[in-house]
C-alpha atoms as a PDB file:
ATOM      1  CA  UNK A   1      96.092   9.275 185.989  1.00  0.00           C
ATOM      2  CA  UNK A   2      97.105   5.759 186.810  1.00  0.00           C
ATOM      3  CA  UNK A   3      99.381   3.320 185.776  1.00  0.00           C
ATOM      4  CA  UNK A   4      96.850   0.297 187.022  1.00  0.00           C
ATOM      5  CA  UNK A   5      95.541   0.560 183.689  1.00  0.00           C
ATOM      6  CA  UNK A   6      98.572  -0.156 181.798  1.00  0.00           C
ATOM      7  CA  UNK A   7      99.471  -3.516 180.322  1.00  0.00           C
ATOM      8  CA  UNK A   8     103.042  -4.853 180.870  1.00  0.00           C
ATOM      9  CA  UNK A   9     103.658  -4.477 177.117  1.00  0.00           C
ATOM     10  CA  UNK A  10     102.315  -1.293 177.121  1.00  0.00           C
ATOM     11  CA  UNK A  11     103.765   0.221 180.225  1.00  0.00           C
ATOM     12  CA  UNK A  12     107.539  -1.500 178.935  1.00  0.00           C
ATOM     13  CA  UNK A  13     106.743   0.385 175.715  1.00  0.00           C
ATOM     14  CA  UNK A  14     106.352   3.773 177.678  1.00  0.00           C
ATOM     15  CA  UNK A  15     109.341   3.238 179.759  1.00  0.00           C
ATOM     16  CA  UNK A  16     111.458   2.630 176.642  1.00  0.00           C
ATOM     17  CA  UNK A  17     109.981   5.682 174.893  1.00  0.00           C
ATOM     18  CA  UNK A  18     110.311   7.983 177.946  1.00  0.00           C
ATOM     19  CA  UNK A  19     114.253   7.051 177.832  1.00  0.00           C
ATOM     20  CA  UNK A  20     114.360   8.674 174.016  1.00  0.00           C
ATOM     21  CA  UNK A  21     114.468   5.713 172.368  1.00  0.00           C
ATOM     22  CA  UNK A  22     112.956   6.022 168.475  1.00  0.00           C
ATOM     23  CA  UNK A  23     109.969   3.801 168.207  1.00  0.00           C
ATOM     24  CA  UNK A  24     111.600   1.802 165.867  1.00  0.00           C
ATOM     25  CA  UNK A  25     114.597   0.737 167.578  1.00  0.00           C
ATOM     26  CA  UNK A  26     111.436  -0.165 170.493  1.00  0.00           C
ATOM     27  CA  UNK A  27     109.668  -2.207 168.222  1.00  0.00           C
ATOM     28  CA  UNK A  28     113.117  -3.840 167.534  1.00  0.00           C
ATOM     29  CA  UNK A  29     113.861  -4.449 171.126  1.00  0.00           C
ATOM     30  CA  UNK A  30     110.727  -5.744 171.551  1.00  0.00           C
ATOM     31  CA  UNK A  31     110.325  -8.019 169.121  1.00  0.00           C
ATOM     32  CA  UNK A  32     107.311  -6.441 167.837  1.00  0.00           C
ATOM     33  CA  UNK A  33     106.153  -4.089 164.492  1.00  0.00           C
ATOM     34  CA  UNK A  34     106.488  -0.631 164.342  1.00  0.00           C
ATOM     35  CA  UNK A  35     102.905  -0.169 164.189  1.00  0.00           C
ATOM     36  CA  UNK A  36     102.156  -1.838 167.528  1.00  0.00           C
ATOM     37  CA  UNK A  37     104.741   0.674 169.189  1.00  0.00           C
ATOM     38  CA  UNK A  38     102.809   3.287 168.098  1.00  0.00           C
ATOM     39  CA  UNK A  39      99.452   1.656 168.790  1.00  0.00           C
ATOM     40  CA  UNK A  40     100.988   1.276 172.183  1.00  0.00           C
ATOM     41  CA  UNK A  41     102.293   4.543 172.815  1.00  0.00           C
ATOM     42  CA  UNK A  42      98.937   6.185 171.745  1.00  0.00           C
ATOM     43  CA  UNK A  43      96.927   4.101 174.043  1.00  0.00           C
ATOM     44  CA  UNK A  44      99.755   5.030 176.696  1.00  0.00           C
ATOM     45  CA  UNK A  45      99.350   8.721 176.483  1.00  0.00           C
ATOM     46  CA  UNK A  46      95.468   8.742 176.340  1.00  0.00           C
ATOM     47  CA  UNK A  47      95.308   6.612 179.699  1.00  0.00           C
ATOM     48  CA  UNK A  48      98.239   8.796 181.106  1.00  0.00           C
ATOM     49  CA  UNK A  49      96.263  12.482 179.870  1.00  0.00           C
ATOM     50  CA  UNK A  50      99.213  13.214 177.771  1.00  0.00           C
ATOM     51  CA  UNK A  51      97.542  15.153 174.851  1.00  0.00           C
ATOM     52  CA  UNK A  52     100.011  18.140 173.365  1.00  0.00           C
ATOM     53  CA  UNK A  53     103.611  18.547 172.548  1.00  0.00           C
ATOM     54  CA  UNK A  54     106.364  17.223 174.167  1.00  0.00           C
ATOM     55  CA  UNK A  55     104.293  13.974 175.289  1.00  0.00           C
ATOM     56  CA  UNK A  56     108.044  11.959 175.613  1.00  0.00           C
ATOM     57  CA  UNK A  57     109.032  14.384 178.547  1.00  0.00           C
ATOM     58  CA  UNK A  58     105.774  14.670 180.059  1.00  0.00           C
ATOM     59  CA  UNK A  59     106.281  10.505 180.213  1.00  0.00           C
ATOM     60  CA  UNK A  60     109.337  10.851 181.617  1.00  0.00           C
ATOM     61  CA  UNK A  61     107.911  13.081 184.350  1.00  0.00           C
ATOM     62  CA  UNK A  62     105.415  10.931 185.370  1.00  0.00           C
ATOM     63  CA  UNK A  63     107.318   7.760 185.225  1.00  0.00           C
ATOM     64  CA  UNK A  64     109.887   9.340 187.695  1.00  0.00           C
ATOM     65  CA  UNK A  65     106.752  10.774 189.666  1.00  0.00           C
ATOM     66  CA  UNK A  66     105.431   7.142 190.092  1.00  0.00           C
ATOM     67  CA  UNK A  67     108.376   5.322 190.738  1.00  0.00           C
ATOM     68  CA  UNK A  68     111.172   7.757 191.501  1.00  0.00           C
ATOM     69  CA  UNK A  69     113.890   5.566 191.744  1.00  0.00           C
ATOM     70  CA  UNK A  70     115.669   5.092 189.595  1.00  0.00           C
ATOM     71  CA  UNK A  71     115.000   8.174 187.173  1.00  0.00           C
ATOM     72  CA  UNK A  72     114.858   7.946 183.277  1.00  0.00           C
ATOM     73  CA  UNK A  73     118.019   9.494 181.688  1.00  0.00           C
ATOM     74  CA  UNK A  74     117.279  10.675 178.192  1.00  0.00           C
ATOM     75  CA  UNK A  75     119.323   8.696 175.848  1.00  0.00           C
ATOM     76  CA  UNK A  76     120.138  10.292 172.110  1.00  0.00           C
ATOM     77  CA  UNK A  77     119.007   7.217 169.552  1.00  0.00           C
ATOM     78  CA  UNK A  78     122.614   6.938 168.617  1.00  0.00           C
ATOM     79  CA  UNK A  79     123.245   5.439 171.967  1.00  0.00           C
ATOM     80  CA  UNK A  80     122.840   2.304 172.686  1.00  0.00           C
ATOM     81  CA  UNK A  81     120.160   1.562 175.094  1.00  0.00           C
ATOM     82  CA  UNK A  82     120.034  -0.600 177.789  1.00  0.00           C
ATOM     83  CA  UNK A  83     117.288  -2.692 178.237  1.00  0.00           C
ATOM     84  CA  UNK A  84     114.942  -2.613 181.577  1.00  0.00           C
ATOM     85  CA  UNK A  85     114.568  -5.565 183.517  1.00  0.00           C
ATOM     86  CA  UNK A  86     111.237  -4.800 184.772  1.00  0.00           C
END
């Protein structure tokens, strides 16, 4: 699994989702449609190996596994995220 393979958008779109965020509210911070967040997303988890249940955490876990610092708190989509500046 490697994260070489990732394109910014794509790898922005994983770090987003891996924090809880809804895909929508992704797309919105984004600037992008809801369809390419999930087009994204599905291209993330293929590269990444992610194929069952829970594929969010798993993200999460790898994420922190490849660049532990600083770790991905889970946000609830009633929060208000704040926006990576990678």
């Amino acid at each position: 699994m490697t994260f070489d393979k990732l394109t910014a958008r794509q790898r922005r779109c994983a770090e987003l989702a891996a924090r809880g965020i809804p895909n929508s509210e992704i797309a919105e911070l984004m600037g992008v449609k809801l369809r390419t967040v999930k087009a994204h997303l599905a291209r993330v988890f293929a590269l990444l190996g992610i194929h069952d249940g829970h594929k969010r955490t798993k993200l999460a876990a790898l994420l922190n596994e490849h660049d532990p610092a600083p770790p991905i708190p889970v946000f609830i989509s009633s929060q208000k995220p704040i926006p990576l500046l990678h």
